[in-house]
Protein backbone atom coordinates (compact mmCIF):
# COMPACT_ATOMS: atom_id res chain seq x y z
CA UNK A 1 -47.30 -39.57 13.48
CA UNK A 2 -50.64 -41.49 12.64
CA UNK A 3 -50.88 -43.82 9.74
CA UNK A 4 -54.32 -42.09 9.33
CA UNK A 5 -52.29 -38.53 9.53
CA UNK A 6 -53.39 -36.44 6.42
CA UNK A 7 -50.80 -33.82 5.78
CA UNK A 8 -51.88 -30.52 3.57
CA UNK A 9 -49.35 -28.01 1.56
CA UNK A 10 -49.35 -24.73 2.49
CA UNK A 11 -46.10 -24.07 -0.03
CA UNK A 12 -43.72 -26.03 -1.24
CA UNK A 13 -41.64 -26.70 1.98
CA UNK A 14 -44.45 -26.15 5.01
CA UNK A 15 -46.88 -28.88 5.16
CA UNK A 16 -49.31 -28.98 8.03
CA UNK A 17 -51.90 -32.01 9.15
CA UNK A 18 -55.52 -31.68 8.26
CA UNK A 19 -56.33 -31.34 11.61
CA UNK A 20 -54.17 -29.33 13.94
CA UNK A 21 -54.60 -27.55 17.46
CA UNK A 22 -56.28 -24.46 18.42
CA UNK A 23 -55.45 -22.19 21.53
CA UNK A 24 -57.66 -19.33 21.57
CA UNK A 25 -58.63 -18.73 24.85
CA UNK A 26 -55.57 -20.57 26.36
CA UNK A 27 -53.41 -18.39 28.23
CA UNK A 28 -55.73 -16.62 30.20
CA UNK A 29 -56.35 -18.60 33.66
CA UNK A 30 -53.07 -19.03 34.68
CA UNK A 31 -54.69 -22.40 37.05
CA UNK A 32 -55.60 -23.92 33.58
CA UNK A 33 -52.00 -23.28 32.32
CA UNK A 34 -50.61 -27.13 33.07
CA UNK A 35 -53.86 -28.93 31.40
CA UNK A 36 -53.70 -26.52 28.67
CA UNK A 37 -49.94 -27.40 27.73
CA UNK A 38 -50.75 -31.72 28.64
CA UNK A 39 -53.42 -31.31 25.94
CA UNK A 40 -50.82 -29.24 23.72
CA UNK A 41 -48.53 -32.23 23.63
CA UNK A 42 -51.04 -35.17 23.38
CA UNK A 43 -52.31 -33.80 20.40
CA UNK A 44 -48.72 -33.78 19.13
CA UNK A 45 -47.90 -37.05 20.69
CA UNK A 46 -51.34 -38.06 18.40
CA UNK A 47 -50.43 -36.29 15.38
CA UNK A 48 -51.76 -33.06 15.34
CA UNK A 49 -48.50 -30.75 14.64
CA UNK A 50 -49.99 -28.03 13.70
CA UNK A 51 -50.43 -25.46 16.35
CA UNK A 52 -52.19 -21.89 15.92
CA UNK A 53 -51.69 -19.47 17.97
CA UNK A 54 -51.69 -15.71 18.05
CA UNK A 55 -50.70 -12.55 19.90
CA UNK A 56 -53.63 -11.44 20.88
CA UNK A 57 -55.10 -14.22 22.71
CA UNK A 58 -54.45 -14.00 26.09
CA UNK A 59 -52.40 -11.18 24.89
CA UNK A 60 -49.85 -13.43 24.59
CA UNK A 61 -50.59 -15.56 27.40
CA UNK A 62 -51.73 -18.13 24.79
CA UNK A 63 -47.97 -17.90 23.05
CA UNK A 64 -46.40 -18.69 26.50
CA UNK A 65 -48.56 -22.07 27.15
CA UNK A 66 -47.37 -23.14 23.02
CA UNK A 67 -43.81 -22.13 23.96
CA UNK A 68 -44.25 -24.53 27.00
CA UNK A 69 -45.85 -27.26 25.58
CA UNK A 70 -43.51 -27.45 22.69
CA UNK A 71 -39.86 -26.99 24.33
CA UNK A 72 -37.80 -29.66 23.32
CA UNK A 73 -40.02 -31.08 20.42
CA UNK A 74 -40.04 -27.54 18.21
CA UNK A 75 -38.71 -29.76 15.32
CA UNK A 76 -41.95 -32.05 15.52
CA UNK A 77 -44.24 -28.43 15.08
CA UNK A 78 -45.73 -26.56 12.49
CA UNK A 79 -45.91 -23.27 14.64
CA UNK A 80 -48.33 -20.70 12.98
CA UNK A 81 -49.17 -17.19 15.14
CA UNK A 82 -50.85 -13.66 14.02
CA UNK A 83 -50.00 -10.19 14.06
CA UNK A 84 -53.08 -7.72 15.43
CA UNK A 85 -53.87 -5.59 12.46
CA UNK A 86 -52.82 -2.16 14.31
CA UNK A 87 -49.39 -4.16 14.23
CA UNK A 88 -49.30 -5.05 10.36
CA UNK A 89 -46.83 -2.61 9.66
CA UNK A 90 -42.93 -1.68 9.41
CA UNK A 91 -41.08 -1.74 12.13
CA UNK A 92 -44.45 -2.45 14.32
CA UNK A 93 -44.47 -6.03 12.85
CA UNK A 94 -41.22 -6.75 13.09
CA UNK A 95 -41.20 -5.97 16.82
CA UNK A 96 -44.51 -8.07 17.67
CA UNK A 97 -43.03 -10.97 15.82
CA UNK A 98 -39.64 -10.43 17.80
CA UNK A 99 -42.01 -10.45 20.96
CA UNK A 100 -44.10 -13.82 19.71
CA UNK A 101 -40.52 -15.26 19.04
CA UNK A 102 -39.44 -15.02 22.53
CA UNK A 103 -43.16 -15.82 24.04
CA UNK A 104 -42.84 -19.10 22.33
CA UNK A 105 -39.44 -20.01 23.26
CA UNK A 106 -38.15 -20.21 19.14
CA UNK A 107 -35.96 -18.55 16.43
CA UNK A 108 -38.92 -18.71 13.80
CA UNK A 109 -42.67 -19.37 12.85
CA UNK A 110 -43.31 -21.62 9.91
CA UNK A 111 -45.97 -19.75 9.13
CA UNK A 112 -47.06 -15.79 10.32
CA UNK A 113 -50.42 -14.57 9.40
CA UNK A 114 -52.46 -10.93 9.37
CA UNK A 115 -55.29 -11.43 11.85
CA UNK A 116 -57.90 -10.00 9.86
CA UNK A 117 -57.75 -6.61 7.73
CA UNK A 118 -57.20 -3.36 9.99
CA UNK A 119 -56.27 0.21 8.28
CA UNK A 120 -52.51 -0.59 7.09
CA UNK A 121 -52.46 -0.53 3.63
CA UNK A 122 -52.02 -4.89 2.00
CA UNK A 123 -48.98 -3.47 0.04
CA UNK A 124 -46.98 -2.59 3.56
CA UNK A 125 -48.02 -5.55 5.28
CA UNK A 126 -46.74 -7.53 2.51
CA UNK A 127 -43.41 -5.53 2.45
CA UNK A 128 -42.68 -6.42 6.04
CA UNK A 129 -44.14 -10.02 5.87
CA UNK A 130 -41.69 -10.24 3.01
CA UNK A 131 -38.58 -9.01 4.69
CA UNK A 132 -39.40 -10.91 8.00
CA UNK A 133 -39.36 -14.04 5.64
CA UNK A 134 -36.15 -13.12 3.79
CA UNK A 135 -34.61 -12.32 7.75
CA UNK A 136 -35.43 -15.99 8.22
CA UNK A 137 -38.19 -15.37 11.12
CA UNK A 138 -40.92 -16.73 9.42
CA UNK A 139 -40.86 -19.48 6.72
CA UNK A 140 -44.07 -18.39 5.34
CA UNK A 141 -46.86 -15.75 6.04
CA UNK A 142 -50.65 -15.94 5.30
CA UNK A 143 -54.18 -13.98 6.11
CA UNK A 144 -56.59 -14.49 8.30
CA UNK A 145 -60.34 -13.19 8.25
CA UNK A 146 -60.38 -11.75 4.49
CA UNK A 147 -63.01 -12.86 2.24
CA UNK A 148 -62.81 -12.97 -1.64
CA UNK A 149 -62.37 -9.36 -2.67
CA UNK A 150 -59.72 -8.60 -0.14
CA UNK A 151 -57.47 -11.70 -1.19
CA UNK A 152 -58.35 -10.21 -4.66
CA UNK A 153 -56.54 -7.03 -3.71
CA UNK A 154 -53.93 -8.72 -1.67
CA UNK A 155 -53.42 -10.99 -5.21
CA UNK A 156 -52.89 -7.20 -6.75
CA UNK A 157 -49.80 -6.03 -4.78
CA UNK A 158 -46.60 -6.56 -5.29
CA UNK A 159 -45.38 -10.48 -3.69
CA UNK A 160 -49.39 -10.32 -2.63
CA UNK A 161 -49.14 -13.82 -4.25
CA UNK A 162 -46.44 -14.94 -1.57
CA UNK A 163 -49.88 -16.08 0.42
CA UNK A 164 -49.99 -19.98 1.54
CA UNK A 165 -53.03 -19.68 3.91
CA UNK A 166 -56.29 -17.79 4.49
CA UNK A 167 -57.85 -18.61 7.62
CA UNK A 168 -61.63 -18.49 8.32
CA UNK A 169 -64.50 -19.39 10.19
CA UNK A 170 -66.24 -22.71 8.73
CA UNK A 171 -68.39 -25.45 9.87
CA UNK A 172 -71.00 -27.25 9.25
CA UNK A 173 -73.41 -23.79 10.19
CA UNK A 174 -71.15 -21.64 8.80
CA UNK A 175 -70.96 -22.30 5.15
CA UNK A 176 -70.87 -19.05 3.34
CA UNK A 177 -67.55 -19.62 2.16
CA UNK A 178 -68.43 -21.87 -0.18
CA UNK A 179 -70.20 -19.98 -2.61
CA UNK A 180 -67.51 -17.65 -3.46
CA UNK A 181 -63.92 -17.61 -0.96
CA UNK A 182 -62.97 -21.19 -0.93
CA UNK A 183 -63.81 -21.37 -5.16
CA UNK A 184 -61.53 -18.59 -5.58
CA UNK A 185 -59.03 -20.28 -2.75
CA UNK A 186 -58.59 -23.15 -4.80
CA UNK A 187 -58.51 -21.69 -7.99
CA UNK A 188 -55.30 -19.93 -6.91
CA UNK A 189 -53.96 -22.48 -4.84
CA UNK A 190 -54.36 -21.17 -1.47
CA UNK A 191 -55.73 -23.91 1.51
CA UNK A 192 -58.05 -22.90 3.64
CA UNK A 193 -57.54 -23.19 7.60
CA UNK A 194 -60.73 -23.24 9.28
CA UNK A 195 -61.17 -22.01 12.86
CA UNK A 196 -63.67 -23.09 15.34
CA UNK A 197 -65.00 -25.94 13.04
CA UNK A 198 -67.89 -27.02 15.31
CA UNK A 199 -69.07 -23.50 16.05
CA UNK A 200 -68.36 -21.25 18.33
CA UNK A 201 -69.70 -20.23 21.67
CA UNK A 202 -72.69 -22.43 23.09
CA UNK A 203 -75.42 -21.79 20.95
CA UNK A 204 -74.01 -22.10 17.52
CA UNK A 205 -72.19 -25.53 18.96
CA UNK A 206 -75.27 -26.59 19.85
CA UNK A 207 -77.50 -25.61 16.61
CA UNK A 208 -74.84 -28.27 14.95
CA UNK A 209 -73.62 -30.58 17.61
CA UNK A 210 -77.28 -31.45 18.23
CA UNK A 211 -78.80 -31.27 15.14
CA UNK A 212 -80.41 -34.31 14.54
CA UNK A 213 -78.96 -35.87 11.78
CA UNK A 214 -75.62 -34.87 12.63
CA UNK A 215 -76.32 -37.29 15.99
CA UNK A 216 -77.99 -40.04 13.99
CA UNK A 217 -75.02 -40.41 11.31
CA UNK A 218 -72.67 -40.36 14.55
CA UNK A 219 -74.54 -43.07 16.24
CA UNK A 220 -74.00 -45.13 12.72
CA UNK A 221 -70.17 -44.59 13.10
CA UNK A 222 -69.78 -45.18 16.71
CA UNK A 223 -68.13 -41.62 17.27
CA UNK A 224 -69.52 -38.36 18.56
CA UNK A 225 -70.90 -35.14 16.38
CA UNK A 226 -67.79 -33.71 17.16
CA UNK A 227 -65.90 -36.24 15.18
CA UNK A 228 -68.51 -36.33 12.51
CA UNK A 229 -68.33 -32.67 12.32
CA UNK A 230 -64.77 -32.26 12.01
CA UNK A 231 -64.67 -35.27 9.74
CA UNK A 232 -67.11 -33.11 7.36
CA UNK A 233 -64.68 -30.23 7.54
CA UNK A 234 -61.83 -31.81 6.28
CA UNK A 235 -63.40 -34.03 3.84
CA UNK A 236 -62.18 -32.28 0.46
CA UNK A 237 -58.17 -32.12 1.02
CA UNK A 238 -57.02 -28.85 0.62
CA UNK A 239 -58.58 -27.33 4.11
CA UNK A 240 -57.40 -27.93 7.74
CA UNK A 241 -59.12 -27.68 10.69
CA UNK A 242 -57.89 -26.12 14.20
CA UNK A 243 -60.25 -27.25 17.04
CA UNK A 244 -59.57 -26.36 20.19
CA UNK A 245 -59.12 -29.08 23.00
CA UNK A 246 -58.32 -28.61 26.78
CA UNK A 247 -59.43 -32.40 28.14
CA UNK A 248 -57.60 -34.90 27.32
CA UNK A 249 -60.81 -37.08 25.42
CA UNK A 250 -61.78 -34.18 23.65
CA UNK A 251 -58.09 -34.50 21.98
CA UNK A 252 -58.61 -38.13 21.30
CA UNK A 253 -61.87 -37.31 19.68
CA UNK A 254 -60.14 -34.75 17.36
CA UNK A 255 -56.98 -36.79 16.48
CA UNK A 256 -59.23 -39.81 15.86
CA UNK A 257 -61.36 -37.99 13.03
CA UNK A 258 -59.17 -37.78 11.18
CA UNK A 259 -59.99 -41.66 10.27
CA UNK A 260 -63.81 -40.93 9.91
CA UNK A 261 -64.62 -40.99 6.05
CA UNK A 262 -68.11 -40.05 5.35
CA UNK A 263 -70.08 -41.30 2.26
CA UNK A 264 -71.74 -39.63 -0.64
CA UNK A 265 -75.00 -40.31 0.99
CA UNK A 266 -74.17 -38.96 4.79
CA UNK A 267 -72.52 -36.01 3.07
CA UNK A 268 -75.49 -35.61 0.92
CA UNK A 269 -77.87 -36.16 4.08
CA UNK A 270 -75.65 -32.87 5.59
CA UNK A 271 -76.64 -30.79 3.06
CA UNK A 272 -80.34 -31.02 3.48
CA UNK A 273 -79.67 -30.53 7.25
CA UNK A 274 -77.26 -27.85 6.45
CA UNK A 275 -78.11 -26.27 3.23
CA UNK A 276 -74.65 -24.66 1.17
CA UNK A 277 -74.71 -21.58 0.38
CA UNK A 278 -76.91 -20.22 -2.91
CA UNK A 279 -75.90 -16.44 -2.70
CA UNK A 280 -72.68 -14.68 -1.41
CA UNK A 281 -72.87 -13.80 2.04
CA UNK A 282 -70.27 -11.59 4.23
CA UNK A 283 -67.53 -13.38 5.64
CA UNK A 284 -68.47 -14.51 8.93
CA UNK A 285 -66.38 -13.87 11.69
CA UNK A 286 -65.95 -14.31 15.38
């Protein structure tokens, strides 16, 4: 691991680095499946042991590449994956994780999260979540996708506190979360992981990736918007990022933020071109 390697706590004995690896969209082009696993183990040959994945990308196509890419090195790998929401509860939970198990090529995840809220009640999904930690298939379990009333509720069942993750969309033009989700996130002491955190999809990558002070602060550092981007993400330490990388620079470019530090005055200079939130918003999602 990376002197520069920034590790946060998701509980007392799962740790993750402040940058991991993304795979949605892996899985699915089964001529991509060999650069999609080499770019799976530079990032953890570069420090980024964290690896998200989840059932329904690829429809588990995505599992299969992380199962490849991390056979023999499952020790080195903080191995997080999702359960659809139609699968949340007892025994259909229980049988997906049984199904991401053997996808990935492991006895357990280190951490098992609910995709995003679906129609089985918080208090069963917690149940099962529970026993599937107690069974020793998952160290932990977490949510995905639920803004600040529904970790409210999820605080209001029974182990609902058993939470060590929420994670949700955030960058740069995606902000909403900080008016009222990640306040209430670290008031209860629950790190944020934060998917697609340069955008998603080509227009909102480019309505930050291009935006003009993002570029000139860049140029100052000697590094790309990406990097300056990701650096921005990860600049207060208890949220992680998972970018997604397929070639092998764009993996560089992600392991290497994590030694970007930006100053009061860039950070400042990214507000104006990037205002934070003044109202609550809905909880964006892709």
């Amino acid at each position: 691991m990376t002197q520069q390697q920034r590790m946060v706590d998701l509980a007392g004995d799962v740790s993750a680095p402040a940058v991991g690896q993304g795979t949605w969209f892996m899985g699915e082009d089964h001529s991509q499946r060999a650069a999609e696993v080499r770019a799976l183990q530079m990032g953890l040959d570069l420090g980024m042991t964290l690896i998200d994945t989840a059932e329904m990308y690829g429809e588990g196509g995505a599992e299969e590449v992380v199962g490849s890419a991390i056979a023999g090195r499952r020790d080195e790998v903080t191995l997080v994956s999702k359960v659809y929401p139609h699968n949340a509860g007892n025994p259909a939970a229980k049988r997906s994780c049984e199904r991401s198990l053997q996808r990935l090529g492991t006895d357990y995840l280190d951490v098992y999260l609910l995709h995003w809220r679906g129609s089985v009640p918080l208090e069963e999904t917690v149940e099962v979540l529970e026993e599937l930690r107690h069974s020793g298939k998952i160290r932990r379990w977490g949510v995905s996708n639920l803004d600040v009333d529904e970790m409210r509720e999820l605080w209001s069942v029974p182990g609902g506190v058993g939470c060590v993750t929420n994670q949700v969309l955030y960058h740069l033009g995606s902000r909403g979360i900080e008016y009222d989700l990640l306040p209430w996130c670290r008031e209860h002491g629950v790190p944020v992981m934060a998917y697609a955190p340069l955008g998603h999809g080509g227009a909102a990558k480019r309505q930050v990736l291009e935006n003009p002070t993002l570029v000139e602060i860049a140029s100052g550092h000697g590094v790309s918007p990406a990097q300056v981007a990701l650096a921005w993400t990860i600049r207060e330490r208890d949220v992680l990022a998972i970018p997604k990388a397929v070639s092998e620079q764009h993996v560089r470019d992600n392991a290497a933020a994590l030694r970007l530090r930006l100053t009061e005055a860039e950070l400042a200079q990214l507000d104006a071109a990037f205002p934070p939130p003044q109202r609550r918003q809905p909880l964006d999602i892709i």
